[in-house]
PDB file of N, CA and C in Angstrom:
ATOM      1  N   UNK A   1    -123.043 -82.511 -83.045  1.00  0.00           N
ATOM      2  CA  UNK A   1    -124.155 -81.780 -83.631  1.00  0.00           C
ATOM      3  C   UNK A   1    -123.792 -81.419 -85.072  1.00  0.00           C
ATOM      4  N   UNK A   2    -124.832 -81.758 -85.721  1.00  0.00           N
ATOM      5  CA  UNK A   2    -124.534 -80.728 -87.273  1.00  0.00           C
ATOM      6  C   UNK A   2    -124.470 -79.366 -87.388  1.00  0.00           C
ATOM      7  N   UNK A   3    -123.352 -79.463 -88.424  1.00  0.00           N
ATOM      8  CA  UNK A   3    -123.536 -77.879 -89.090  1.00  0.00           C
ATOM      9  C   UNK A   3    -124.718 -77.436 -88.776  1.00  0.00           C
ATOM     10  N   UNK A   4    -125.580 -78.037 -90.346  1.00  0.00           N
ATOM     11  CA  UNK A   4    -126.777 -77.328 -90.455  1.00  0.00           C
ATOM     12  C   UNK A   4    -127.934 -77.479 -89.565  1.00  0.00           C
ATOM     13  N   UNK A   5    -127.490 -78.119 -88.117  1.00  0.00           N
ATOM     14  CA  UNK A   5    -128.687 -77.734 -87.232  1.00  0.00           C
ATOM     15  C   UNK A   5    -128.320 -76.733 -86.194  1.00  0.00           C
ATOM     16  N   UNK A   6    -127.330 -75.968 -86.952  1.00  0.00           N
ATOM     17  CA  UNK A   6    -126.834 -75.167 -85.870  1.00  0.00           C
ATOM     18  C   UNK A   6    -126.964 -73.501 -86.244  1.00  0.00           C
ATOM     19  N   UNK A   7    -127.655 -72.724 -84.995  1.00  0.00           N
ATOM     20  CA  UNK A   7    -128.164 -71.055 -85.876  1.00  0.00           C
ATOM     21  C   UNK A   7    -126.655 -70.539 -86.144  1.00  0.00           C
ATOM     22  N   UNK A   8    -127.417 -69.875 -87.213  1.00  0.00           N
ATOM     23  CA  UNK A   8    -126.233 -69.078 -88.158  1.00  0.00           C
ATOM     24  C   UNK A   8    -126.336 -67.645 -87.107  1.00  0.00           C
ATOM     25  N   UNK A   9    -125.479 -66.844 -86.829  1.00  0.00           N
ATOM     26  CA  UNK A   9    -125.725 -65.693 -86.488  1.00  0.00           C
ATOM     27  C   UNK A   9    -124.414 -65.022 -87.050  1.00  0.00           C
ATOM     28  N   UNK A  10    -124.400 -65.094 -88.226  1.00  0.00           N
ATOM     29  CA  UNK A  10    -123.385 -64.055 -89.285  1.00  0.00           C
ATOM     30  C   UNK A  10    -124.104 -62.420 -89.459  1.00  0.00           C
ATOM     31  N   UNK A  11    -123.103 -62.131 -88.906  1.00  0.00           N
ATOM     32  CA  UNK A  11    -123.387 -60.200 -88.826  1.00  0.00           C
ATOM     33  C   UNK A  11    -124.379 -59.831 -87.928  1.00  0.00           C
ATOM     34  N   UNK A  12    -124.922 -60.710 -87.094  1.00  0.00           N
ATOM     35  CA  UNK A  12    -126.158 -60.422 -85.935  1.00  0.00           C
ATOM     36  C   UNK A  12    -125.048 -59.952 -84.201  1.00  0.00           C
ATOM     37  N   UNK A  13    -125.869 -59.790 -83.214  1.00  0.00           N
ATOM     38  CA  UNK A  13    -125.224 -59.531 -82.101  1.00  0.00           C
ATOM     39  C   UNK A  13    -126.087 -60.881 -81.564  1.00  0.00           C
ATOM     40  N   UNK A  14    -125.689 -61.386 -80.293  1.00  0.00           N
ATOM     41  CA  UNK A  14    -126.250 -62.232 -80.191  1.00  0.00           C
ATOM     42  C   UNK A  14    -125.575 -62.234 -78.302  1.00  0.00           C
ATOM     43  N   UNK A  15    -126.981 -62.120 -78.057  1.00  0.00           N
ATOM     44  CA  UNK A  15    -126.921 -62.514 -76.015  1.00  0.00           C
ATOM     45  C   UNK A  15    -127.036 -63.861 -75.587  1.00  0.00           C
ATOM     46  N   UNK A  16    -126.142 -64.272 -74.802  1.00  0.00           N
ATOM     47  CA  UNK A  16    -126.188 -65.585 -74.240  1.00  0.00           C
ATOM     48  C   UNK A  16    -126.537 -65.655 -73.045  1.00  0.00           C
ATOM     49  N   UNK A  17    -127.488 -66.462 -72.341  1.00  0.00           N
ATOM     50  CA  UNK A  17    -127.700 -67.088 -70.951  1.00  0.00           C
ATOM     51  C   UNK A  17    -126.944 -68.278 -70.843  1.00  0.00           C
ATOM     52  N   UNK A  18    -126.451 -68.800 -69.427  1.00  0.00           N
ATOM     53  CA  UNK A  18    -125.293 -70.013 -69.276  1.00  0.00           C
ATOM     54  C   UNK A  18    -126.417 -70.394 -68.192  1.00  0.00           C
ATOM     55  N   UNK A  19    -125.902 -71.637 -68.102  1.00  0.00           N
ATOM     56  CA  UNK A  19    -126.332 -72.719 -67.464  1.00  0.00           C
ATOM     57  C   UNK A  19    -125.391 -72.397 -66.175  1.00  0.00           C
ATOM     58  N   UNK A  20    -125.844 -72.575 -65.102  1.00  0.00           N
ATOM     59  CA  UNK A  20    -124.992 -72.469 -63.749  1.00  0.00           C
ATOM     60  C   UNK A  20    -124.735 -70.979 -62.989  1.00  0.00           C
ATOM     61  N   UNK A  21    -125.641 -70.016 -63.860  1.00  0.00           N
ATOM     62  CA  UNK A  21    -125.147 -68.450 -63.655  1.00  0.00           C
ATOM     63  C   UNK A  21    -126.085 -68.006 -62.385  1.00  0.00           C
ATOM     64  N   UNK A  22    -125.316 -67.468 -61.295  1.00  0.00           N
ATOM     65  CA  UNK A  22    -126.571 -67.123 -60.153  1.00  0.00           C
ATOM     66  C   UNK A  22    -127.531 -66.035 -60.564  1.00  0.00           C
ATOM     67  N   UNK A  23    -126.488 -64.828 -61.526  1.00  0.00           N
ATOM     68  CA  UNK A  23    -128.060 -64.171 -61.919  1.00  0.00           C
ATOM     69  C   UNK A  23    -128.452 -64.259 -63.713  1.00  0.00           C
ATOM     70  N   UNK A  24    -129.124 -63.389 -63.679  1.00  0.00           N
ATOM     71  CA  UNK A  24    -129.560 -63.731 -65.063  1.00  0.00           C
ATOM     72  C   UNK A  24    -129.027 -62.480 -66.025  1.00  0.00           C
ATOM     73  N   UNK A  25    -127.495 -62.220 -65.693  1.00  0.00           N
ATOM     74  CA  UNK A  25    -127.037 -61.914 -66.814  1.00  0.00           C
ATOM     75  C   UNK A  25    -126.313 -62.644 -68.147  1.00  0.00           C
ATOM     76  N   UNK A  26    -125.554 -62.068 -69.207  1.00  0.00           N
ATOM     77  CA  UNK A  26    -125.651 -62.712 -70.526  1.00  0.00           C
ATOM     78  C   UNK A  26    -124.538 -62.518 -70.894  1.00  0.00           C
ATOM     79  N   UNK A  27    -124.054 -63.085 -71.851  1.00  0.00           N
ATOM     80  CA  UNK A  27    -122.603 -62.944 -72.723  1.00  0.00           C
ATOM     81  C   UNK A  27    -123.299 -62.205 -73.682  1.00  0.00           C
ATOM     82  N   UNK A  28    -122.452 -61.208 -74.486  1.00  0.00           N
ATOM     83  CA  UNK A  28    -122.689 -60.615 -75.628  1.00  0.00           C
ATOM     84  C   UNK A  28    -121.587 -61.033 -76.605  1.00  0.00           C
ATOM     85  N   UNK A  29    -122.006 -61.261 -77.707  1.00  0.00           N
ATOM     86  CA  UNK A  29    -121.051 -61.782 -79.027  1.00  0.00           C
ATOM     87  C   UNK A  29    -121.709 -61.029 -79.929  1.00  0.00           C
ATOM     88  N   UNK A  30    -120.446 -60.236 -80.979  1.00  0.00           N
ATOM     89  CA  UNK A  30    -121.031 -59.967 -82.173  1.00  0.00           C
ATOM     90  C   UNK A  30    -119.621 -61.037 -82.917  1.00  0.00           C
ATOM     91  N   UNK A  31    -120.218 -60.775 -84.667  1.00  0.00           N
ATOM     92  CA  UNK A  31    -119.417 -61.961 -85.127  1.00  0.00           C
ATOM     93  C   UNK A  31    -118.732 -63.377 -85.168  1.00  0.00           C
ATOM     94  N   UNK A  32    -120.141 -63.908 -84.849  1.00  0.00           N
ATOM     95  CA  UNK A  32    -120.058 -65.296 -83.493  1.00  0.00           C
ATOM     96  C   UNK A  32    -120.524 -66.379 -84.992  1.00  0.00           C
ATOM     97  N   UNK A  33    -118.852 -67.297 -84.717  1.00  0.00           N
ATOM     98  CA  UNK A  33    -119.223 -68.258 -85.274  1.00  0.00           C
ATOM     99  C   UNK A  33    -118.914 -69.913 -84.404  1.00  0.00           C
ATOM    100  N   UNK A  34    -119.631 -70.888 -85.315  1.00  0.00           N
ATOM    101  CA  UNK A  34    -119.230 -71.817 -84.235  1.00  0.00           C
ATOM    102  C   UNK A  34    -117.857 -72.642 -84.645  1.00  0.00           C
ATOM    103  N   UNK A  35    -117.187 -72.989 -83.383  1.00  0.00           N
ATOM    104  CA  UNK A  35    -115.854 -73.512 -83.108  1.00  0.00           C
ATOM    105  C   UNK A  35    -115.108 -75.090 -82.286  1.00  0.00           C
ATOM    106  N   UNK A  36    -115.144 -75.840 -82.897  1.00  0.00           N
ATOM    107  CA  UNK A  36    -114.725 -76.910 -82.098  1.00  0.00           C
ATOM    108  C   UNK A  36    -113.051 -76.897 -81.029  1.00  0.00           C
ATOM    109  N   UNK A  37    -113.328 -77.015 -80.309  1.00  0.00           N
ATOM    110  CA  UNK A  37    -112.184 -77.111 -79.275  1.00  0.00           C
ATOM    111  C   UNK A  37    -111.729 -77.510 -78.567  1.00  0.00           C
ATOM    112  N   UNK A  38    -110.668 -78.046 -78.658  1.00  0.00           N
ATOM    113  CA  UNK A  38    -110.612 -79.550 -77.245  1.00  0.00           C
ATOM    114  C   UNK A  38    -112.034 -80.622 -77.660  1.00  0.00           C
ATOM    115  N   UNK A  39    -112.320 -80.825 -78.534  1.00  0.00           N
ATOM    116  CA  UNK A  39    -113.331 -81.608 -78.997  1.00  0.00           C
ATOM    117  C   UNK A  39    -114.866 -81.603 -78.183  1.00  0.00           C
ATOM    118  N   UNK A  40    -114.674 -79.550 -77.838  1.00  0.00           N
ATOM    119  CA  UNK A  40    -115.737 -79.174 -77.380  1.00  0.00           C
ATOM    120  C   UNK A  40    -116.857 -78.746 -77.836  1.00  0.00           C
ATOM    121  N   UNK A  41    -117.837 -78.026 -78.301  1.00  0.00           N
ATOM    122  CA  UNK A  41    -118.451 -76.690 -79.544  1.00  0.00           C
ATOM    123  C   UNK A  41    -118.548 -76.067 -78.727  1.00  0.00           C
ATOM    124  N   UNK A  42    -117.716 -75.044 -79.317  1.00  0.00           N
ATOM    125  CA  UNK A  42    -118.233 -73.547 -78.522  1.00  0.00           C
ATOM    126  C   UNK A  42    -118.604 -72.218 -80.018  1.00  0.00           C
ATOM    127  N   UNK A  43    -119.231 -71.134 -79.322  1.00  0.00           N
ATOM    128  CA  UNK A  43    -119.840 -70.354 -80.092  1.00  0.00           C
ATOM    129  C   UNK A  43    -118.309 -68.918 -79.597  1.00  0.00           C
ATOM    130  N   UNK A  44    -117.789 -68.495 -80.615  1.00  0.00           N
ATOM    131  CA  UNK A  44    -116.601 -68.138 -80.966  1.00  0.00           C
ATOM    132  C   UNK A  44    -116.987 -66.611 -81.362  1.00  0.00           C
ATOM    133  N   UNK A  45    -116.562 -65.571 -80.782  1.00  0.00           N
ATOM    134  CA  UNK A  45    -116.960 -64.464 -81.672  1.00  0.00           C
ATOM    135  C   UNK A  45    -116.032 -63.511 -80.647  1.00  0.00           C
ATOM    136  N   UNK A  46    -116.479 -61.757 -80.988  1.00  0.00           N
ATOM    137  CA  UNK A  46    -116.039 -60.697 -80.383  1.00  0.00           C
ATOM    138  C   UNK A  46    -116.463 -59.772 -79.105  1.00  0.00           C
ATOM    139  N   UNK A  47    -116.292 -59.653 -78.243  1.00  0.00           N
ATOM    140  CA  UNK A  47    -117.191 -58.616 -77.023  1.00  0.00           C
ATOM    141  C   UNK A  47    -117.221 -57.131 -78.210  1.00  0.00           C
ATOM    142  N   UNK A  48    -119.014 -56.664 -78.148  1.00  0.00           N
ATOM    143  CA  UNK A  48    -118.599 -55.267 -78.736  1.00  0.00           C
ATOM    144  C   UNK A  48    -118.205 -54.610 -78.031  1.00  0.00           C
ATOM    145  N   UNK A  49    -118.004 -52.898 -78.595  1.00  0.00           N
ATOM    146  CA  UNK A  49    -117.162 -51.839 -78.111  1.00  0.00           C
ATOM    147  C   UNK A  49    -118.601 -51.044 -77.250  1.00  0.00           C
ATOM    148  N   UNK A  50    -118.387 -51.388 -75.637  1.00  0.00           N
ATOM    149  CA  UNK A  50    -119.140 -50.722 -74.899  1.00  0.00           C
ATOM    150  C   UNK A  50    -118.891 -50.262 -73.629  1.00  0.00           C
ATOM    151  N   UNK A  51    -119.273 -48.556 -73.776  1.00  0.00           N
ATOM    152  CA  UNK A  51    -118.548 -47.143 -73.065  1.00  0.00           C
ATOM    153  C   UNK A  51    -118.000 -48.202 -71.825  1.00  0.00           C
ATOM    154  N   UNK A  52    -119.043 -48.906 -71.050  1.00  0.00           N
ATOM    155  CA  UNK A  52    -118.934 -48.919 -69.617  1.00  0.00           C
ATOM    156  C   UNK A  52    -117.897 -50.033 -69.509  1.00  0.00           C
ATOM    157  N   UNK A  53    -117.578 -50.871 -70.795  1.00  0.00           N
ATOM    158  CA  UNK A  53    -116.967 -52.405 -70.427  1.00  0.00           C
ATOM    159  C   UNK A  53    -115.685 -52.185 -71.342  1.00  0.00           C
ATOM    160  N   UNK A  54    -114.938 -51.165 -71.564  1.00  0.00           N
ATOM    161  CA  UNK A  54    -113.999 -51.036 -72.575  1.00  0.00           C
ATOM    162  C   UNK A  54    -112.846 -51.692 -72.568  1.00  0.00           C
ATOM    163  N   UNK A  55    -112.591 -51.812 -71.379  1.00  0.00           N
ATOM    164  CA  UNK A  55    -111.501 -53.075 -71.180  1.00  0.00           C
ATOM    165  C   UNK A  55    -111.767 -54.331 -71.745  1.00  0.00           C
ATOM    166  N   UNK A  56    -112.830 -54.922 -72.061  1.00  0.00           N
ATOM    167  CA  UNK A  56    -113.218 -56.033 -72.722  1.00  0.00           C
ATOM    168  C   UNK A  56    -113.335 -56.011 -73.939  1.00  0.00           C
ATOM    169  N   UNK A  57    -113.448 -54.876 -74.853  1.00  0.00           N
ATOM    170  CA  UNK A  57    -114.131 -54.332 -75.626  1.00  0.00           C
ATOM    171  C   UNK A  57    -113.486 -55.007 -77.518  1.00  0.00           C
ATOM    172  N   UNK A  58    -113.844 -55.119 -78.067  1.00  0.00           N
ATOM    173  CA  UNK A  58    -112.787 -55.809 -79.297  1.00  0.00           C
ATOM    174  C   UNK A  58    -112.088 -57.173 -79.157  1.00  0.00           C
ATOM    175  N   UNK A  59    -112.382 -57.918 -77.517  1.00  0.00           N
ATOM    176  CA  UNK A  59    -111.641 -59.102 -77.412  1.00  0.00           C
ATOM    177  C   UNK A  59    -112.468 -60.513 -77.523  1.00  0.00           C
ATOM    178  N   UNK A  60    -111.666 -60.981 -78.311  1.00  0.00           N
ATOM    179  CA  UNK A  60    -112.227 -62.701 -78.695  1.00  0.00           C
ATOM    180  C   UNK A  60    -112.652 -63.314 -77.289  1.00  0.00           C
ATOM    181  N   UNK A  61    -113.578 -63.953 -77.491  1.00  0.00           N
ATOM    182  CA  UNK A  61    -114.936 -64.287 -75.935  1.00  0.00           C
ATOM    183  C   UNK A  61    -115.107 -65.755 -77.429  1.00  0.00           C
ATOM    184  N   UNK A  62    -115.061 -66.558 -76.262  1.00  0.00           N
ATOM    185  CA  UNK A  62    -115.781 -68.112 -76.670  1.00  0.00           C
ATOM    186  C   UNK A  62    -116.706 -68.618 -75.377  1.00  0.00           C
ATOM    187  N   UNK A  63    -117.966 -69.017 -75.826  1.00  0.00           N
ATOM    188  CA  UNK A  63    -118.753 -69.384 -75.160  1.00  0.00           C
ATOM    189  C   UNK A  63    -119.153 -70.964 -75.550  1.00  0.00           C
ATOM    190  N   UNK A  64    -118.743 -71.913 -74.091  1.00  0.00           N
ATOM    191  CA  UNK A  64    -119.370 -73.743 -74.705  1.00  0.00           C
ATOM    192  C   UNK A  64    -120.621 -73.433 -75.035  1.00  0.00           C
ATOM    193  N   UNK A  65    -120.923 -74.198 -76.167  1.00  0.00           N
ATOM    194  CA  UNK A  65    -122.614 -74.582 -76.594  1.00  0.00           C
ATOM    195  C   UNK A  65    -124.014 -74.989 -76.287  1.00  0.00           C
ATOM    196  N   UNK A  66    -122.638 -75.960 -75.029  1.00  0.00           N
ATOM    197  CA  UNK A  66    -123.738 -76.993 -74.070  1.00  0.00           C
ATOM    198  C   UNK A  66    -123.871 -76.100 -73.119  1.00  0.00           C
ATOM    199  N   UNK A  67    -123.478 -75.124 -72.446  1.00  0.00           N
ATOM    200  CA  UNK A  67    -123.360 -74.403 -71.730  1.00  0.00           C
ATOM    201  C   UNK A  67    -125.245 -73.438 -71.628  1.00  0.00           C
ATOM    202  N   UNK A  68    -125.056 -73.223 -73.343  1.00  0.00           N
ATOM    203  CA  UNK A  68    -125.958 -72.228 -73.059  1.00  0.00           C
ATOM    204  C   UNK A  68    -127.475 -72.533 -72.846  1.00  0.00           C
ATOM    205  N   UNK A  69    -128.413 -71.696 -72.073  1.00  0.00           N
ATOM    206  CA  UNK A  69    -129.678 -72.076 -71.948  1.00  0.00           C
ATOM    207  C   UNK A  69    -130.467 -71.368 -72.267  1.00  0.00           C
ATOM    208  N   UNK A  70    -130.131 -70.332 -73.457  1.00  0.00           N
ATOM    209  CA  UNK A  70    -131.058 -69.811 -74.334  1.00  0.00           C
ATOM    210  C   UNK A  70    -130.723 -68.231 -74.828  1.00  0.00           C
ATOM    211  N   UNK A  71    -131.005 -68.026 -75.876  1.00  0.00           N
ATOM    212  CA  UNK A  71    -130.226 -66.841 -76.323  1.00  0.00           C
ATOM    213  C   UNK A  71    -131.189 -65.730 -77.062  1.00  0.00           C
ATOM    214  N   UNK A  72    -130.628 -64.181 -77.038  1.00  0.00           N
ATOM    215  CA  UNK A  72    -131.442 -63.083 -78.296  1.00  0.00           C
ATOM    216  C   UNK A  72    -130.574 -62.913 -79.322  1.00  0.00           C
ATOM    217  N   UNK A  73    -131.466 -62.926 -80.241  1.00  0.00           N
ATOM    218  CA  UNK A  73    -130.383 -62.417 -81.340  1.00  0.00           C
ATOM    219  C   UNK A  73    -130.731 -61.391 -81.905  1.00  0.00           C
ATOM    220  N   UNK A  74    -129.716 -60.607 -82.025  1.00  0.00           N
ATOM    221  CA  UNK A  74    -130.198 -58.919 -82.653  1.00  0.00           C
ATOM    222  C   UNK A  74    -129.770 -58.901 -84.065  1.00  0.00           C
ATOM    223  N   UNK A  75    -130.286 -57.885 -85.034  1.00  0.00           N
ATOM    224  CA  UNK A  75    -129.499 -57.568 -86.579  1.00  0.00           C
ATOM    225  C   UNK A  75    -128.385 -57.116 -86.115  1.00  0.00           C
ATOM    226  N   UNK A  76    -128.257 -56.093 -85.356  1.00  0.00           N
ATOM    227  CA  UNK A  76    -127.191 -55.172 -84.953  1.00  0.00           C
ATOM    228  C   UNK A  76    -127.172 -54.556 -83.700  1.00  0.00           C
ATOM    229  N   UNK A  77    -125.810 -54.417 -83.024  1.00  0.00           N
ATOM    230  CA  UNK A  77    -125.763 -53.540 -82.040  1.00  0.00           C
ATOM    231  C   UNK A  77    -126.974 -53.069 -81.691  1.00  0.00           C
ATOM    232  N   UNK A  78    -126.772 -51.418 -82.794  1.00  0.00           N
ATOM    233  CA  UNK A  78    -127.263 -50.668 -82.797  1.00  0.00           C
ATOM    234  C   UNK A  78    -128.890 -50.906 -82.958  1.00  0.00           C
ATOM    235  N   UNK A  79    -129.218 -52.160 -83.174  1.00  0.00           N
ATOM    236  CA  UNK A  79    -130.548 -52.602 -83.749  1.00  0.00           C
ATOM    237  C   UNK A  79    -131.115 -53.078 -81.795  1.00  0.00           C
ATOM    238  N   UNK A  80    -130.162 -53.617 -81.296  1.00  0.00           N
ATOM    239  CA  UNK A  80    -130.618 -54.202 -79.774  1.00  0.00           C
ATOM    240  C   UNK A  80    -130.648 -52.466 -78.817  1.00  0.00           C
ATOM    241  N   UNK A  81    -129.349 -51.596 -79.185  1.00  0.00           N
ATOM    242  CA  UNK A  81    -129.661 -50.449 -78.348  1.00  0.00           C
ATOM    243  C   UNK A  81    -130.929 -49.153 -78.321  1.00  0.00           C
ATOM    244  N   UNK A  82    -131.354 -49.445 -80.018  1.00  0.00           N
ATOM    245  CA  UNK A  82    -132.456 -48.466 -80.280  1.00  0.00           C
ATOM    246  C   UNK A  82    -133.914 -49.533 -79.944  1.00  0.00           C
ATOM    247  N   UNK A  83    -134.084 -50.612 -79.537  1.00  0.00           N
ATOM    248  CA  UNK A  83    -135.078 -50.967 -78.873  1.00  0.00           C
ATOM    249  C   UNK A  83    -135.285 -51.304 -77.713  1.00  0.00           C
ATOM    250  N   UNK A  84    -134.094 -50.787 -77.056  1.00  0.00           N
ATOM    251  CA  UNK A  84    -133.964 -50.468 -75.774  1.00  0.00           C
ATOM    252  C   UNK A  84    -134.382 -49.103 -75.417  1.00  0.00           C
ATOM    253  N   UNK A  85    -133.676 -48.689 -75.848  1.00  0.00           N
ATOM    254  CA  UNK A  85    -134.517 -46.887 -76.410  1.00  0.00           C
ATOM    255  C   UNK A  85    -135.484 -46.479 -76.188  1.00  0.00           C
ATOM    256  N   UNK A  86    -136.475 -47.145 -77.576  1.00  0.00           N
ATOM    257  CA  UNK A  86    -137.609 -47.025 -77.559  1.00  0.00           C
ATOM    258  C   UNK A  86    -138.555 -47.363 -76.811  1.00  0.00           C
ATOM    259  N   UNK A  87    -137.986 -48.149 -75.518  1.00  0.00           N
ATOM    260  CA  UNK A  87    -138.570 -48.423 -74.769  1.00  0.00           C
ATOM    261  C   UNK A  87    -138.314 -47.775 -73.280  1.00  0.00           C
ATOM    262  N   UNK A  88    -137.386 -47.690 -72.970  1.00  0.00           N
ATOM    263  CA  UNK A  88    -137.066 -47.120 -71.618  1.00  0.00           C
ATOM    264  C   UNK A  88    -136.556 -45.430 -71.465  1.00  0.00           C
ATOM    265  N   UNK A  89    -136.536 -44.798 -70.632  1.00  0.00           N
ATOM    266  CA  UNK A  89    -135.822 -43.756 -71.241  1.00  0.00           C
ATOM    267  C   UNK A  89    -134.143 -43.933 -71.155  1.00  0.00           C
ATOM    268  N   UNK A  90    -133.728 -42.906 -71.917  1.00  0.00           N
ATOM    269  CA  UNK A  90    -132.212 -43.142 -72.402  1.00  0.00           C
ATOM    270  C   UNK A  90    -131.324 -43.658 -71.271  1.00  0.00           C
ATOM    271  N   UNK A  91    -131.556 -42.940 -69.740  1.00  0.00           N
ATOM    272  CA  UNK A  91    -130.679 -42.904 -68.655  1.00  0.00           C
ATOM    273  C   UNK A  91    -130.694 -44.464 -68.443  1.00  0.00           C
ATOM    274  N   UNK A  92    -131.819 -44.546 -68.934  1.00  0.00           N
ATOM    275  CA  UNK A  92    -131.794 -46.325 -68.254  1.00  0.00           C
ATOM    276  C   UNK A  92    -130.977 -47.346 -69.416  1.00  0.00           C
ATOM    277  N   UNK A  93    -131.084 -46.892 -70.378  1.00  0.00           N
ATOM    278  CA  UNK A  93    -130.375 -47.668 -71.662  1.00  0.00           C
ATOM    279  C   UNK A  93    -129.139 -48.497 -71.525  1.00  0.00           C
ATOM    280  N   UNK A  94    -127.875 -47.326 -70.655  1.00  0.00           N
ATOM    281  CA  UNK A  94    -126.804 -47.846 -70.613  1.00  0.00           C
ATOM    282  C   UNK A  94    -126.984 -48.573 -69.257  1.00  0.00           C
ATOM    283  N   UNK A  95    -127.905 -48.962 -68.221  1.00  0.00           N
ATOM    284  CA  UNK A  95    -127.689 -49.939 -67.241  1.00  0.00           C
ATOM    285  C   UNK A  95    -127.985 -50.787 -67.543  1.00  0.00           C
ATOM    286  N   UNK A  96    -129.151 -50.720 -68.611  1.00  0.00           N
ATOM    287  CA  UNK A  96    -129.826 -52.611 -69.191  1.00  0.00           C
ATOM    288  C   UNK A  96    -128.234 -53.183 -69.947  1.00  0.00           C
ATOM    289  N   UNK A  97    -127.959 -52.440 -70.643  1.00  0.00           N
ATOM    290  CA  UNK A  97    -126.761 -53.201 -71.246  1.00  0.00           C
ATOM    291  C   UNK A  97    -126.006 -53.648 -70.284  1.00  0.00           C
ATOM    292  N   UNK A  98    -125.300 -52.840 -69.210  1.00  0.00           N
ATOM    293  CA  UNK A  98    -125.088 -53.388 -68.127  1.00  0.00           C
ATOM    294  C   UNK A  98    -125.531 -54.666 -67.120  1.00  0.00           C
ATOM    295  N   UNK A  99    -126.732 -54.479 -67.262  1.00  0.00           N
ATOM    296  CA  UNK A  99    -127.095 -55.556 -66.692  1.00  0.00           C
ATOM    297  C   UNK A  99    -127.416 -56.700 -67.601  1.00  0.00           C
ATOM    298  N   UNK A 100    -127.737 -56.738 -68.760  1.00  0.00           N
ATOM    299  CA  UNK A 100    -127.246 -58.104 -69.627  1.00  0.00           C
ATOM    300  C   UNK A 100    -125.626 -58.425 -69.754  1.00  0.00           C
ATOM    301  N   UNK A 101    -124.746 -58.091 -69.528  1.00  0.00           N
ATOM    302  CA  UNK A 101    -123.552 -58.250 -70.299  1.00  0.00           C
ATOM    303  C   UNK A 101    -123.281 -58.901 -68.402  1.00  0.00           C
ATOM    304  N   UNK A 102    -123.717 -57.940 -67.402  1.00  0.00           N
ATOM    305  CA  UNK A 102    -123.783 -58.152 -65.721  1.00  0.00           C
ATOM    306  C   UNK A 102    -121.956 -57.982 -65.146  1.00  0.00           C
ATOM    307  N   UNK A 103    -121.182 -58.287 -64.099  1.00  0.00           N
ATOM    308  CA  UNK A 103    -120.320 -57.768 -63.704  1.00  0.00           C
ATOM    309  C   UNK A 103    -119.156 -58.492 -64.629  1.00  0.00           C
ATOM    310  N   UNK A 104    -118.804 -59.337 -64.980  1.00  0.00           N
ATOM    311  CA  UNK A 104    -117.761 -60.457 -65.728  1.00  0.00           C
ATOM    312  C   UNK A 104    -117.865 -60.117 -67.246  1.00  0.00           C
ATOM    313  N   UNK A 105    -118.438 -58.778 -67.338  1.00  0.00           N
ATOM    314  CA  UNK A 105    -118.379 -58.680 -69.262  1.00  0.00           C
ATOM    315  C   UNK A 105    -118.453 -59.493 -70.372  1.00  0.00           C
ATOM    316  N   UNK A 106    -118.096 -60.062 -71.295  1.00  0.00           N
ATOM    317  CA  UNK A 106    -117.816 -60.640 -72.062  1.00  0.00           C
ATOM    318  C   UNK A 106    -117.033 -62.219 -71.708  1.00  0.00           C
ATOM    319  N   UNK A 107    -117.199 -62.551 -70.264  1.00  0.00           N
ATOM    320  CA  UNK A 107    -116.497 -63.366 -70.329  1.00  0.00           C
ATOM    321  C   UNK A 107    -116.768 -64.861 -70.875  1.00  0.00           C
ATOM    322  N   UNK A 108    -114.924 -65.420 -71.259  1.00  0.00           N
ATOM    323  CA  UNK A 108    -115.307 -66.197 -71.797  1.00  0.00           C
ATOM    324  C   UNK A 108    -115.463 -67.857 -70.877  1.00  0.00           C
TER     325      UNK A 108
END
């Protein structure tokens, strides 16, 4: 695949769906760039820092390319948690994150 047919997500957060996943939770990447490996592409970045997943929290997460089957992309964190917000009430805030990121965190 080309570079330039490939999304930029410099300084965005960005949720991943995988191909093969029984439910429909997501990888979270902030600072996600793309990475060839083993002459694979994968999308290369950081798990953010979140209360419930802190053990994961700051660690390099690579996700294959081909893998994925469709993604959100946020400006910021803080840009995906305040429209969560604004939509649900707060108590529920920290389970949606939960349940996108789902039991395996950040994995890669």
């Amino acid at each position: 695949m080309e570079p330039e047919s490939l999304p930029d997500f410099t300084n965005k957060v960005v949720v991943l769906y995988l191909s093969g996943e029984v439910s429909a939770t997501g990888v979270i990447l902030e600072y996600a760039g793309f990475k060839c490996l083993g002459g694979r592409l994968f999308l290369v970045g950081r798990n953010p820092e979140m209360r419930w997943q802190e053990w994961t929290s700051h660690l390099e997460a690579a996700v294959a390319w081909d893998a994925v089957t469709n993604y959100q992309v946020f400006e910021s964190r803080e840009d995906c948690e305040s429209r969560l917000s604004s939509q649900l009430p707060k108590s529920l805030t920290s389970r949606i994150w939960s349940w996108l990121v789902g039991n395996g965190g950040g994995r890669a």
